[in-house]
Protein backbone atom coordinates (compact mmCIF):
# COMPACT_ATOMS: atom_id res chain seq x y z
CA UNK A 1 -20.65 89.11 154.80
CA UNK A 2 -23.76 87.90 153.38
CA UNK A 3 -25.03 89.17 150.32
CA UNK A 4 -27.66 88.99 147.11
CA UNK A 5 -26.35 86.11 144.79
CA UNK A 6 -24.53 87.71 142.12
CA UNK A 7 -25.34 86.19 138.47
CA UNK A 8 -22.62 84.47 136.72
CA UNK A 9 -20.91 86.77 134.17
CA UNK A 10 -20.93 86.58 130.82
CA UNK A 11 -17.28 86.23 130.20
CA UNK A 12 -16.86 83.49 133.14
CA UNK A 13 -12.62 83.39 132.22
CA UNK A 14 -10.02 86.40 131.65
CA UNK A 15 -6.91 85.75 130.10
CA UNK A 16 -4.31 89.16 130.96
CA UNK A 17 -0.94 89.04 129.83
CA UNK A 18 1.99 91.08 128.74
CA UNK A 19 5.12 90.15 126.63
CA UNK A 20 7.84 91.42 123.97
CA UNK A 21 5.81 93.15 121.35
CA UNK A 22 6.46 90.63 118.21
CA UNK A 23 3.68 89.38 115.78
CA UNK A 24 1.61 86.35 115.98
CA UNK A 25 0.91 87.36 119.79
CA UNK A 26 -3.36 87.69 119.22
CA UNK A 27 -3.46 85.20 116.05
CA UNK A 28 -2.04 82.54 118.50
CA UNK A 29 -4.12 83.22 121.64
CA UNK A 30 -7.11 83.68 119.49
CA UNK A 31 -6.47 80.27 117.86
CA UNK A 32 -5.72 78.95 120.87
CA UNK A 33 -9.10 79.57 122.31
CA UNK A 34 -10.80 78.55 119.22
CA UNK A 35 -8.97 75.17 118.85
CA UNK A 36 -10.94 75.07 122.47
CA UNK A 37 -14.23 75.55 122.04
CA UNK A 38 -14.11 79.21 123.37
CA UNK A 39 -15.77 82.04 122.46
CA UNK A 40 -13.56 85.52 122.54
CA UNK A 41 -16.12 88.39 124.03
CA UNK A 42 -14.13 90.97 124.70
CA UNK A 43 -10.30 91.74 123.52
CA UNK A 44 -8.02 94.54 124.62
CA UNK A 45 -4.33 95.16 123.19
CA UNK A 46 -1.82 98.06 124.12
CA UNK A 47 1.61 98.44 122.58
CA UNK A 48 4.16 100.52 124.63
CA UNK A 49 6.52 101.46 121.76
CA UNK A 50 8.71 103.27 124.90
CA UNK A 51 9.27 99.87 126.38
CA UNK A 52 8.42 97.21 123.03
CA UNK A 53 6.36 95.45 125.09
CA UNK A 54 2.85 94.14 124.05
CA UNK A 55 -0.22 93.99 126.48
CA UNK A 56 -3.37 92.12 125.74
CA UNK A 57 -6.69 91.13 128.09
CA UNK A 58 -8.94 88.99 126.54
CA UNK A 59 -12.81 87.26 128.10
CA UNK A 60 -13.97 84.26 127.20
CA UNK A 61 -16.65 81.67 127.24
CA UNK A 62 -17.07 78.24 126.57
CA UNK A 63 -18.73 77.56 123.48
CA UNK A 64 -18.81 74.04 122.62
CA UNK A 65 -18.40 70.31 124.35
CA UNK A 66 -14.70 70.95 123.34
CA UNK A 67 -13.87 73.17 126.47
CA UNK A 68 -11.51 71.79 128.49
CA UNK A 69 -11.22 72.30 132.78
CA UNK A 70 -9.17 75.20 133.54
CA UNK A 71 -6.18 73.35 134.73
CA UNK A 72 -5.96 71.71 131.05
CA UNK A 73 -6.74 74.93 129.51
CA UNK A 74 -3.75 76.95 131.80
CA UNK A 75 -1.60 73.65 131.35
CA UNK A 76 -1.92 73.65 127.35
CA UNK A 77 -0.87 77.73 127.40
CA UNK A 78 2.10 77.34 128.68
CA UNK A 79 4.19 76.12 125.38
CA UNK A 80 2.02 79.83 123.86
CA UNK A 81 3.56 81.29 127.10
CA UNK A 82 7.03 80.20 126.27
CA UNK A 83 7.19 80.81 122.59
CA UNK A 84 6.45 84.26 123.04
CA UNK A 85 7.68 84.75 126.63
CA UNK A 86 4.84 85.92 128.34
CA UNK A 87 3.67 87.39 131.93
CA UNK A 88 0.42 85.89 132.24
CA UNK A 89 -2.70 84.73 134.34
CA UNK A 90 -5.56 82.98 133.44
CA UNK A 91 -8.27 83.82 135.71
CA UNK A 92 -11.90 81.56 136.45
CA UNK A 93 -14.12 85.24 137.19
CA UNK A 94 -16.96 83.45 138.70
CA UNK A 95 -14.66 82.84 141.81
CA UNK A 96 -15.21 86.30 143.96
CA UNK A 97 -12.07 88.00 145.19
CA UNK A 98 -11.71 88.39 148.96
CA UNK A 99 -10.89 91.90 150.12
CA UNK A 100 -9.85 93.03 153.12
CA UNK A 101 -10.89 96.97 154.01
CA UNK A 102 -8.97 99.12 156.25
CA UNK A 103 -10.20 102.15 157.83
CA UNK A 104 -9.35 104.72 160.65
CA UNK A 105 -12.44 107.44 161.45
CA UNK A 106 -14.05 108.17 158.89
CA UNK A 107 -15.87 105.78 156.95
CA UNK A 108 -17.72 107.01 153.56
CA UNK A 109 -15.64 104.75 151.38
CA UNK A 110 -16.40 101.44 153.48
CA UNK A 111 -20.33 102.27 153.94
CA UNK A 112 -20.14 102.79 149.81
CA UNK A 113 -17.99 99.31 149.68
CA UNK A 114 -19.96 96.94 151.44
CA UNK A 115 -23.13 98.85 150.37
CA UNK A 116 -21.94 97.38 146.49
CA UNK A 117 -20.71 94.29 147.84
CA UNK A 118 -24.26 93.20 149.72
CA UNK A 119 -26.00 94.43 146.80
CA UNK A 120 -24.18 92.65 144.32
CA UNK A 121 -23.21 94.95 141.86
CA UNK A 122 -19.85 94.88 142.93
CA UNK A 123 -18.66 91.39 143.41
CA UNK A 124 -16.66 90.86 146.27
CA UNK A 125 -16.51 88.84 149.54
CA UNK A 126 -15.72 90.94 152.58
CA UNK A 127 -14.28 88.77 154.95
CA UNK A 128 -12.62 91.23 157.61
CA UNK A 129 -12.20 95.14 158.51
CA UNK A 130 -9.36 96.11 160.13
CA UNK A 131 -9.46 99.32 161.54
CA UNK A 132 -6.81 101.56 164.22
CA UNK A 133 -9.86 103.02 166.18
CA UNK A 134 -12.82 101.00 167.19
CA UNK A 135 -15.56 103.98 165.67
CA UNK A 136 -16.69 101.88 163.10
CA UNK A 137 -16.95 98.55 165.10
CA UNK A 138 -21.08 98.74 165.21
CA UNK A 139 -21.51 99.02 161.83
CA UNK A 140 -19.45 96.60 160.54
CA UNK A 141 -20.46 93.84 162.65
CA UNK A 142 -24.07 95.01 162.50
CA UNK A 143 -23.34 93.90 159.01
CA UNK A 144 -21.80 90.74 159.68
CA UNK A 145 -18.17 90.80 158.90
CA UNK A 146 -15.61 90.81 161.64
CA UNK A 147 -13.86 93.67 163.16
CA UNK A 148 -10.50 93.53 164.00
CA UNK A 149 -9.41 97.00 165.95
CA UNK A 150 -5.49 97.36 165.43
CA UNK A 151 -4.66 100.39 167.49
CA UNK A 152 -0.97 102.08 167.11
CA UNK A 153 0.78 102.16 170.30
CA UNK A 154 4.45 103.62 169.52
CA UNK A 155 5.99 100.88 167.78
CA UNK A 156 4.27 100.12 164.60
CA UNK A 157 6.23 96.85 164.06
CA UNK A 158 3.60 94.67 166.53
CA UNK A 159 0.46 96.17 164.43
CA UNK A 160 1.47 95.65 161.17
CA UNK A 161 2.60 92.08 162.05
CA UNK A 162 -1.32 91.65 163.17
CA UNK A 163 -2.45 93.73 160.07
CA UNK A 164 -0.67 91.00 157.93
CA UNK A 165 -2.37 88.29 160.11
CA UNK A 166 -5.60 89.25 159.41
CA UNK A 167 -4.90 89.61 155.67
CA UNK A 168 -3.40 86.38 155.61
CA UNK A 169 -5.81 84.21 157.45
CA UNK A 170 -8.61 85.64 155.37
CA UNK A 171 -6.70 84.75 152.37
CA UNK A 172 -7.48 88.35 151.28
CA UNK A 173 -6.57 88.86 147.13
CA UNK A 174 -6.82 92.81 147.91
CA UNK A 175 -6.57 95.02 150.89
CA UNK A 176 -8.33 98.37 150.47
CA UNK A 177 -7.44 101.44 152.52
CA UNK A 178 -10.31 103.10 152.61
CA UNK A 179 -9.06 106.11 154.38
CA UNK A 180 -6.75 104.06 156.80
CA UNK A 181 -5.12 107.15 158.11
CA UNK A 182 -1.89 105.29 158.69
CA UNK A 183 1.60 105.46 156.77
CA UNK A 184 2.29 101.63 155.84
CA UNK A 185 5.81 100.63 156.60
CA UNK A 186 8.21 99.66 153.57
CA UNK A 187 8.09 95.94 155.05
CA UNK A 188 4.73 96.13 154.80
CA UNK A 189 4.19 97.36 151.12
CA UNK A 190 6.86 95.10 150.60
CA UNK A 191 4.28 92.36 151.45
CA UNK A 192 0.91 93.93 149.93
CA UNK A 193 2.68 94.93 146.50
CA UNK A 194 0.01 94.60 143.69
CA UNK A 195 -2.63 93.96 146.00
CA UNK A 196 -2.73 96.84 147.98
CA UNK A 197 -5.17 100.05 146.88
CA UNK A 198 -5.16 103.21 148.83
CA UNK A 199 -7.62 106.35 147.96
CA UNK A 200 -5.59 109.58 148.15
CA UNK A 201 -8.14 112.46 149.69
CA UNK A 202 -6.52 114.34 146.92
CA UNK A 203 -6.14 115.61 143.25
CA UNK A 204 -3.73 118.24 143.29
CA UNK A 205 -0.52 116.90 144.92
CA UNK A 206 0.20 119.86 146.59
CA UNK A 207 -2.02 119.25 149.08
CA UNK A 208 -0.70 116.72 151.14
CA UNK A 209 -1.48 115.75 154.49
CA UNK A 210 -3.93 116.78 157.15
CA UNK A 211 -7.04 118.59 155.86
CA UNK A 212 -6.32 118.82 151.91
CA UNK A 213 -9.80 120.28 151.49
CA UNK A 214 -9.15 123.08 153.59
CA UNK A 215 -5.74 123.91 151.99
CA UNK A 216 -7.29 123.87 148.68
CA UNK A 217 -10.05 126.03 149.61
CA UNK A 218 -7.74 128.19 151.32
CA UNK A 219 -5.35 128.51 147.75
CA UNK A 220 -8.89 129.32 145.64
CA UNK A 221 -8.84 126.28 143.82
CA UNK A 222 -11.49 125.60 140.61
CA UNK A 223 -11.12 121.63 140.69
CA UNK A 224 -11.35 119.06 143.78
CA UNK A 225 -10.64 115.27 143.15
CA UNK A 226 -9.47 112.11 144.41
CA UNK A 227 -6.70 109.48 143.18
CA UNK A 228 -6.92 105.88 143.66
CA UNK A 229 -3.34 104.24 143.00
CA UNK A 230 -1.52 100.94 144.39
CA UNK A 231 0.46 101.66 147.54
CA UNK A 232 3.91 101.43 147.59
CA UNK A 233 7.23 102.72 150.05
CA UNK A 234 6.62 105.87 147.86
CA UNK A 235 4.05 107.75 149.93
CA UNK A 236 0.93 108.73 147.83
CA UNK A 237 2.66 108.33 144.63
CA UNK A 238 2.07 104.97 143.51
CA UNK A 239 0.81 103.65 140.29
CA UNK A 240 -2.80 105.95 139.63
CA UNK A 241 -5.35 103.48 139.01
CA UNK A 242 -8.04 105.87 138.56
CA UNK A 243 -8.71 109.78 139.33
CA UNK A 244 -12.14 111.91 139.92
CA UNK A 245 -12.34 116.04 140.00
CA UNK A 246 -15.57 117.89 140.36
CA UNK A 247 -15.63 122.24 139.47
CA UNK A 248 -16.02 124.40 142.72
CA UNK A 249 -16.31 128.09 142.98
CA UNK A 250 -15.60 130.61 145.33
CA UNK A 251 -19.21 130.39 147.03
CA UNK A 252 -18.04 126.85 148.82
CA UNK A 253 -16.83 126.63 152.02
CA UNK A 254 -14.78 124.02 153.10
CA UNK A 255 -17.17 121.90 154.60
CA UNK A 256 -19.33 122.01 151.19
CA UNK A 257 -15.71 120.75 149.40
CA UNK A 258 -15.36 117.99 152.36
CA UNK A 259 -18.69 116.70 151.07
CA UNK A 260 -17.88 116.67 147.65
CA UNK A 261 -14.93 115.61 147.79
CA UNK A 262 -16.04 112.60 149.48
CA UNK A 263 -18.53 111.81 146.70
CA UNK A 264 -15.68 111.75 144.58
CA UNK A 265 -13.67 109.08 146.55
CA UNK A 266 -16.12 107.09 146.61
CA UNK A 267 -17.14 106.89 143.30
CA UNK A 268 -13.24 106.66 142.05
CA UNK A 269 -12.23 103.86 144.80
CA UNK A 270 -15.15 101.95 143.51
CA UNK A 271 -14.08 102.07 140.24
CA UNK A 272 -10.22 101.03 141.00
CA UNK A 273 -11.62 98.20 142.72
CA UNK A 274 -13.87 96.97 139.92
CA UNK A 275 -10.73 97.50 137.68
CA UNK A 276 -8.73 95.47 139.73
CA UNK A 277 -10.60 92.78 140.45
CA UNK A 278 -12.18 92.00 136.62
CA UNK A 279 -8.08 92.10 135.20
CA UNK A 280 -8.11 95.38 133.77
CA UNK A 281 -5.11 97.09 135.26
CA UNK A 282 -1.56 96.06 134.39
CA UNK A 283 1.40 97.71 135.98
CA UNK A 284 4.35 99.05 134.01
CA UNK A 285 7.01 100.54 136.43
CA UNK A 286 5.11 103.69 137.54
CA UNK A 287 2.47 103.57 135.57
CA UNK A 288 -0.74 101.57 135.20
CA UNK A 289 -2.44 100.19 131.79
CA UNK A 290 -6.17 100.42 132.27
CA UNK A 291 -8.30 98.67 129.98
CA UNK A 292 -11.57 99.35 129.43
């Protein structure tokens, strides 16, 4: 997909990690840095006194002729790592993630995806749709990006193995089910675990399934939304990344909540995508830590 050159950030590196929760953790990644000629521009911590564990996401910048390549700089953590027994990644964010969108019929969310992506403000390469109808097939190419129709003839086992193809050749860092109306197999979540995002048509899990808009209008609800969350063999009920509502009234027909509601999924898959690509989300068991 070709789009507007996206200026380097500020913070070019993002250090994430999570370990026991024991002291000395920031004074030795902020020394660390410093002994490195880099600048800290932004630090988040989180302890989990449930679970003693300690969570920290830190940006940096060079800042002097000190700075070492990233390979030194990764190579040199790792006795930090060890002492304190870290999960951690190091990340170069000038490097733009590759993510792969799936979508069935309708297609708000991708139109609002590759809308950010070609204008740069969301910055992301696009290198394939995959899609289990061909509706979308115009636009998509019309915007340069290959389209790769997947249909679902009985067994499912032959699609997803092409699915994964795709993904894989494209060396995808994130897939994106942008309404892919399509349950993924526990093989496949199996496969896409961590990378995987799916927007849920849906705040209020009651309303599962086929037309939630309708069976919330029917019920008399007050509050529509939408739930982005990482997919996994637990349908719809994966870590929530991020969640949008909007007030309705009793003047709104289900068509006017359809609308809204896909506002809102827009807005809140956009921002679980940004999340997940600048470091900000870890995941604890069910739950997510979002930084800020």
């Amino acid at each position: 997909m070709t789009s507007q050159p996206t200026p380097a950030p500020h913070s070019p590196y993002v250090l994430v990690l999570t370990c026991p929760d024991v002291k000395g953790v920031v004074a030795a990644v902020s020394s660390y840095l410093a002994d490195n000629d880099a600048s800290i521009t932004e630090s988040n911590h989180f302890n989990d006194q449930l679970t003693n564990s300690f969570s920290m996401r830190t940006a940096f910048r060079p800042d002097g002729p000190g700075f070492p390549d990233l390979d030194s700089l990764r190579q040199g953590f790792q006795l930090i790592a060890r002492r304190f027994r870290m999960d951690w990644q190091l990340v170069d964010m000038t490097v733009k993630p590759k993510v792969v969108i799936a979508v069935s019929k309708f297609g708000h969310c991708l139109y609002d995806l590759l809308h950010r992506a070609r204008s740069g403000s969301l910055p992301i390469d696009i290198p394939a749709v995959i899609s289990n109808h061909d509706d979308m097939r115009s636009f998509v190419e019309w915007s340069g990006i290959p389209y790769h129709h997947l249909p679902v003839k009985g067994d499912k086992t032959a699609q997803e193995a092409a699915f994964m193809d795709v993904v894989n050749q494209a060396g995808a860092d994130l897939v994106v089910l942008a309404r892919y109306m399509q349950i993924l197999s526990a093989d496949l979540c199996g496969q896409l675990a961590g990378r995987c995002i799916n927007i849920h048509h849906s705040f209020l899990p009651s309303f599962k399934g086929a037309k939630p808009y309708h069976q919330a209008h029917a019920r008399g609800v007050k509050l529509i939304g939408a739930t982005a969350h990482y997919v996994t063999t637990d349908l719809d009920e994966g870590p929530i990344i991020e969640q949008g509502i909007e007030r309705v009234d009793h003047t709104q027909t289900p068509e006017d909540l359809v609308d809204i509601g896909r506002d809102i999924e827009c807005a809140v898959l956009a921002r679980a995508v940004r999340w997940h690509i600048e470091r900000r989300i870890l995941v604890t068991g069910q739950k997510t830590i979002v930084f800020s």
